[in-house]
Protein backbone atom coordinates (compact mmCIF):
# COMPACT_ATOMS: atom_id res chain seq x y z
CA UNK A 1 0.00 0.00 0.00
CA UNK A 2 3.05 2.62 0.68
CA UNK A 3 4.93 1.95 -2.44
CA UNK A 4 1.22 2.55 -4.47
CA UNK A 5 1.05 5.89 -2.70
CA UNK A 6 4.81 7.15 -3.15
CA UNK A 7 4.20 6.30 -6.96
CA UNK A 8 0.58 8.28 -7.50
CA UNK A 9 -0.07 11.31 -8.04
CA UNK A 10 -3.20 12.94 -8.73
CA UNK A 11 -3.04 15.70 -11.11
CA UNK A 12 -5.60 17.88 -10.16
CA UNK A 13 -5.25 21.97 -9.83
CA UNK A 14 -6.20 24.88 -8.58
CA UNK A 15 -5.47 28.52 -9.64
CA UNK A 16 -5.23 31.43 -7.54
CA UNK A 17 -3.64 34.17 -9.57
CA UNK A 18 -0.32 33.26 -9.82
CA UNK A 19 -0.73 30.48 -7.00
CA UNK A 20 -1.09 26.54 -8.71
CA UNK A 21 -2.15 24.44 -5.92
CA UNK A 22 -1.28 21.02 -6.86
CA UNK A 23 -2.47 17.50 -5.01
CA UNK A 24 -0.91 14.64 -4.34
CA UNK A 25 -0.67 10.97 -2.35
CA UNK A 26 1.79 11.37 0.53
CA UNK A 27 5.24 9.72 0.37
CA UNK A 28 7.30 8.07 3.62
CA UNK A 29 9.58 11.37 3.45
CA UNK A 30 6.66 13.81 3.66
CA UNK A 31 5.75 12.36 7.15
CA UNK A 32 8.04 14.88 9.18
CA UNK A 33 7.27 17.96 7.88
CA UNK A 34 3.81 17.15 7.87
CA UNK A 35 3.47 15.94 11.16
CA UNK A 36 4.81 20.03 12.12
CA UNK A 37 2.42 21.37 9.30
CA UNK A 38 -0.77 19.84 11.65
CA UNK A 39 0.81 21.30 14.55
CA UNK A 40 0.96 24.63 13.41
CA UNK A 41 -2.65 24.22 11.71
CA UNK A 42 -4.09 23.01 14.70
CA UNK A 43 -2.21 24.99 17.46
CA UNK A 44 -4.25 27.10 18.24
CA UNK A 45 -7.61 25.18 17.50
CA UNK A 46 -6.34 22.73 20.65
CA UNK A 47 -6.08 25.06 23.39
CA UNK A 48 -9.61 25.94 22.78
CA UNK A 49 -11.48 22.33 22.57
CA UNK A 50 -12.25 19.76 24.84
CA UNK A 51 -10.61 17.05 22.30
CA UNK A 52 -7.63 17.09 20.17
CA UNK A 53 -8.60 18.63 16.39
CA UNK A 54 -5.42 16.30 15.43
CA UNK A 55 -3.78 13.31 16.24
CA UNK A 56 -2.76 13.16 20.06
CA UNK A 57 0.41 11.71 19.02
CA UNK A 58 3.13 11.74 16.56
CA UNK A 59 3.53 7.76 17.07
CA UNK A 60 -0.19 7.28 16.07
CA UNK A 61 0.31 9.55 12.70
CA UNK A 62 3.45 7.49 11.97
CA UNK A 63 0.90 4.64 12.10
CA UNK A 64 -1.59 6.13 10.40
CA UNK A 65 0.66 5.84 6.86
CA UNK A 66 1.19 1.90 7.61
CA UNK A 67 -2.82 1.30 7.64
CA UNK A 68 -5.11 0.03 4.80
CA UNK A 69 -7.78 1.71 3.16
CA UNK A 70 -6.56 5.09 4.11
CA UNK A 71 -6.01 8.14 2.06
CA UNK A 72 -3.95 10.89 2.79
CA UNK A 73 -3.40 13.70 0.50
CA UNK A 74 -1.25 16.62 0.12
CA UNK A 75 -1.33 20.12 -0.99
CA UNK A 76 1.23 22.16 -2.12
CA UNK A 77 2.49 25.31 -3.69
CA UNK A 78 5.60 25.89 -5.29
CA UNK A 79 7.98 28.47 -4.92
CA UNK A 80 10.99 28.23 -7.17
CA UNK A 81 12.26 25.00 -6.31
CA UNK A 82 10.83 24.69 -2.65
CA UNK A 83 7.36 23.03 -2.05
CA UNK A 84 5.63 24.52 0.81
CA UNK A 85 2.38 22.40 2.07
CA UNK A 86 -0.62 24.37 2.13
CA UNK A 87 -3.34 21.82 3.20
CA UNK A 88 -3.47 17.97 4.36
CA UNK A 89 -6.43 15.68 4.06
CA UNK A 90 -6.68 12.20 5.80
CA UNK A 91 -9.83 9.75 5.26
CA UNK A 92 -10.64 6.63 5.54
CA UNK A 93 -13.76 4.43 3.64
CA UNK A 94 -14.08 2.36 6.84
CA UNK A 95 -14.34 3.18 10.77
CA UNK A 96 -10.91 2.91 12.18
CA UNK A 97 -8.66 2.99 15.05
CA UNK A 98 -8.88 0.85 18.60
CA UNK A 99 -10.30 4.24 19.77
CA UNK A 100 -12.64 5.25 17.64
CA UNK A 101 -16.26 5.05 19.33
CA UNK A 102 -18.22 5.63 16.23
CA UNK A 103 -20.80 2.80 15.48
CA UNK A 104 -20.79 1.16 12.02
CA UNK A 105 -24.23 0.34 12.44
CA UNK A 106 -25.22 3.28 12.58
CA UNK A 107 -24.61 4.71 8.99
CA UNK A 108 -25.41 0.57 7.91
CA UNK A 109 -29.09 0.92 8.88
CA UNK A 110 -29.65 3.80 6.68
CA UNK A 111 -28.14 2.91 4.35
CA UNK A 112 -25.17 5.41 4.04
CA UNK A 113 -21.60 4.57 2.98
CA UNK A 114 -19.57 7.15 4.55
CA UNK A 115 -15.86 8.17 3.41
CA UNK A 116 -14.97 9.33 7.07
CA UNK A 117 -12.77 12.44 6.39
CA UNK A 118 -10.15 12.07 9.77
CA UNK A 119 -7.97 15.17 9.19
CA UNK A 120 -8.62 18.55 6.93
CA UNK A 121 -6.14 21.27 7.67
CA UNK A 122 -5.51 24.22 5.70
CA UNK A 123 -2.33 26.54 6.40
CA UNK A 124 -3.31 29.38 8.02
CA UNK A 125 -2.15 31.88 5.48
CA UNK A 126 -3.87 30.15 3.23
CA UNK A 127 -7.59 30.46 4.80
CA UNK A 128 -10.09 32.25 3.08
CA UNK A 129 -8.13 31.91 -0.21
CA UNK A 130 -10.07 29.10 -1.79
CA UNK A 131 -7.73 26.02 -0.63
CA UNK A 132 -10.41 24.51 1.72
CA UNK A 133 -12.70 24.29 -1.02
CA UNK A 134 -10.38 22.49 -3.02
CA UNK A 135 -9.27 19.83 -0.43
CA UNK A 136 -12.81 19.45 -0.18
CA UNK A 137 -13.86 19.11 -3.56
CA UNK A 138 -10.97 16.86 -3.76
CA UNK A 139 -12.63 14.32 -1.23
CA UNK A 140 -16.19 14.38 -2.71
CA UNK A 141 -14.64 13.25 -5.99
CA UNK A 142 -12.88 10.30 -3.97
CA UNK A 143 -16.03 9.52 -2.42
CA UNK A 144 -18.27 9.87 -5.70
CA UNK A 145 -15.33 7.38 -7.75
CA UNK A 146 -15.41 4.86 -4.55
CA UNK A 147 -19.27 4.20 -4.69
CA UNK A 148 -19.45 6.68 -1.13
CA UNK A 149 -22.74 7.96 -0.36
CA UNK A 150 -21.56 10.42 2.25
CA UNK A 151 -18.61 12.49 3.29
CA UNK A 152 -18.91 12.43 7.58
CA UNK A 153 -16.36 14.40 9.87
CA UNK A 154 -16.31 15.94 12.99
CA UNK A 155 -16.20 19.58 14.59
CA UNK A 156 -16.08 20.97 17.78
CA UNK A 157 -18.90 23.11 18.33
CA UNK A 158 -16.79 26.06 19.19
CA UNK A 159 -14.81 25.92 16.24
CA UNK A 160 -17.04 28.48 14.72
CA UNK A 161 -15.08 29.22 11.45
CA UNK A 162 -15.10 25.47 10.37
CA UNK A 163 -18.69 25.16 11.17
CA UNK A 164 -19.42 28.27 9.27
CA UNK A 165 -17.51 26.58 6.16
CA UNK A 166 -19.22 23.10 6.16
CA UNK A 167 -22.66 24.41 6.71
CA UNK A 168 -22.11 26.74 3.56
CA UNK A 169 -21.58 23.40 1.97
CA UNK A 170 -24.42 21.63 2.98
CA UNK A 171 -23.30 19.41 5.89
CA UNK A 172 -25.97 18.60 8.27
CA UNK A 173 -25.35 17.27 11.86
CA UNK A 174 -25.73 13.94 13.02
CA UNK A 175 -27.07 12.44 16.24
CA UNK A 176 -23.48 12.74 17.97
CA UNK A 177 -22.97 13.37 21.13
CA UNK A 178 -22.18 17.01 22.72
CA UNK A 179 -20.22 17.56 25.50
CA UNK A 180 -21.74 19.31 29.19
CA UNK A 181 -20.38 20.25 32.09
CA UNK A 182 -22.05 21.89 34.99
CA UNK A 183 -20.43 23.77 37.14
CA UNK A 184 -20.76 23.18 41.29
CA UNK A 185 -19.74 24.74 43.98
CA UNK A 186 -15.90 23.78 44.88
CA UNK A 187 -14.70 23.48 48.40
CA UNK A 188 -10.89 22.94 49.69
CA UNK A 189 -10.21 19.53 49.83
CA UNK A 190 -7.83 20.03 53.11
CA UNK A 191 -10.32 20.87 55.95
CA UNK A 192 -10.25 24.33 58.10
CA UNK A 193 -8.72 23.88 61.35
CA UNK A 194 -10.59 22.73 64.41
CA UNK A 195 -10.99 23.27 68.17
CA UNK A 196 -10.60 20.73 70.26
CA UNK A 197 -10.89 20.35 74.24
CA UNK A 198 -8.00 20.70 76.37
CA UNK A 199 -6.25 17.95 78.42
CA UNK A 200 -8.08 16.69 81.67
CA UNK A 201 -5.99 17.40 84.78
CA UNK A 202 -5.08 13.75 86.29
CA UNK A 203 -7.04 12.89 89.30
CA UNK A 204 -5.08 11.03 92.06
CA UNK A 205 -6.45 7.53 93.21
CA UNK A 206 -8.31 7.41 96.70
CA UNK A 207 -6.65 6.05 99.37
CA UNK A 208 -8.03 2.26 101.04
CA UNK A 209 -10.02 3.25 104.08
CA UNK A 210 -8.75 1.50 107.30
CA UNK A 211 -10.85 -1.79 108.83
CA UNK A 212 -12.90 -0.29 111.69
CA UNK A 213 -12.03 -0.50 115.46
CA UNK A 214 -14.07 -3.17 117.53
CA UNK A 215 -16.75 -1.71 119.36
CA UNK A 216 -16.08 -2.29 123.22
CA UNK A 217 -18.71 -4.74 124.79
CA UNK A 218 -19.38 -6.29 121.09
CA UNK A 219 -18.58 -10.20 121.58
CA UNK A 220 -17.36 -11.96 118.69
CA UNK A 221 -19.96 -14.92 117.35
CA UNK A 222 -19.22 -18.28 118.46
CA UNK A 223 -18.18 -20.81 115.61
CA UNK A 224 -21.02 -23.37 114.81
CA UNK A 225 -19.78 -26.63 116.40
CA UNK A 226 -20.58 -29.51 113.81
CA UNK A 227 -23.07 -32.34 114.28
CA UNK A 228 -22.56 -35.23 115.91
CA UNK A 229 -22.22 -37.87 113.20
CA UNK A 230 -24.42 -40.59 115.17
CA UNK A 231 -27.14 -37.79 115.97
């Protein structure tokens, strides 16, 4: 599967003046600088959202290129002889990943045939310029030549500019889940300090009181003498 993407490359364009975006499969020696290239895209997305926008490693990207059925695409612009990546697109025509809670039976019953779209990152210079809509016209004709019915990805609800984009474009929202939190009253986990009653002064012991004195006149009582036997 590697070696078929190193060799491909998929011809399509887009103009922007005197910008030619150009797309292609990505190759083993791409995997670097396009690891960075998501971290800059997605820098600042991350501090804002409750999950990661990208992959939470580097180790699960590197994996990423070893898997079946996956596509991952590259954009670029040239500049003399330098090629400087301008957008990334990652998808997938199956659910996959050990983590991935999505249920297959979902789309199944309804008959849908997704092409899950994993990753879509455009360079930040780049925004607004035209190169989203090209990644993503890029995947719908992947889907549309693979028999797909659907394209399905996922947003964070307060990624507002990426929501604005794919509604423009007619994507509707599943039943996902959302996120809530409420927030409660928070207390110190180390309790305030505490009174507590003072040490008991020790009591001494009572002394034994002495066996009283005979009284005078008092005669002692005389033992029992035993029975006679033969009485």
């Amino acid at each position: 599967m590697a070696g078929e993407r190193e060799g491909t490359v998929l011809e399509a364009t887009a103009g922007g003046g005197d910008v030619l975006v150009q797309v292609r499969r990505i190759h083993r020696r791409d995997l670097n600088r396009v690891w960075e290239f998501l971290k800059h895209v997605f820098r600042d997305v991350n501090r804002q959202t409750v999950e990661y926008q990208r992959p939470r490693s580097k180790r699960r990207f590197l994996e990423v290129y070893e898997e079946e059925g996956i596509e991952q695409l590259l954009f670029e612009v040239k500049h003399g002889a330098r090629r400087e990546i301008v957008g990334y697109a990652e998808c997938a025509f199956e659910i996959t990943g050990t983590d991935n809670w999505m249920n297959a039976r979902y789309f199944s019953s309804r008959d849908m045939r997704p092409l899950f779209v994993e990753e879509l990152a455009v360079h930040p210079e780049y925004q607004g310029r035209g190169v989203g809509a090209f990644v993503l016209e890029q995947i719908e004709h992947l889907a549309r030549v693979r028999g797909c019915t659907h394209i399905v990805l996922e947003v964070a609800e307060n990624n507002q500019n990426a929501l604005q984009f794919y509604r423009t474009r007619a994507f509707q929202k599943l039943d996902a889940a959302v996120f809530l939190a409420k927030k409660i009253a928070s207390e110190d986990e180390i309790l305030p300090p505490r009174k507590i009653k003072g040490r008991r002064k020790a009591v001494a012991p009572a002394a034994p009181a002495a066996p009283a004195a005979p009284v005078a006149g008092a005669s002692r009582p005389r033992a029992r003498k035993k029975k006679d036997a033969a009485s």
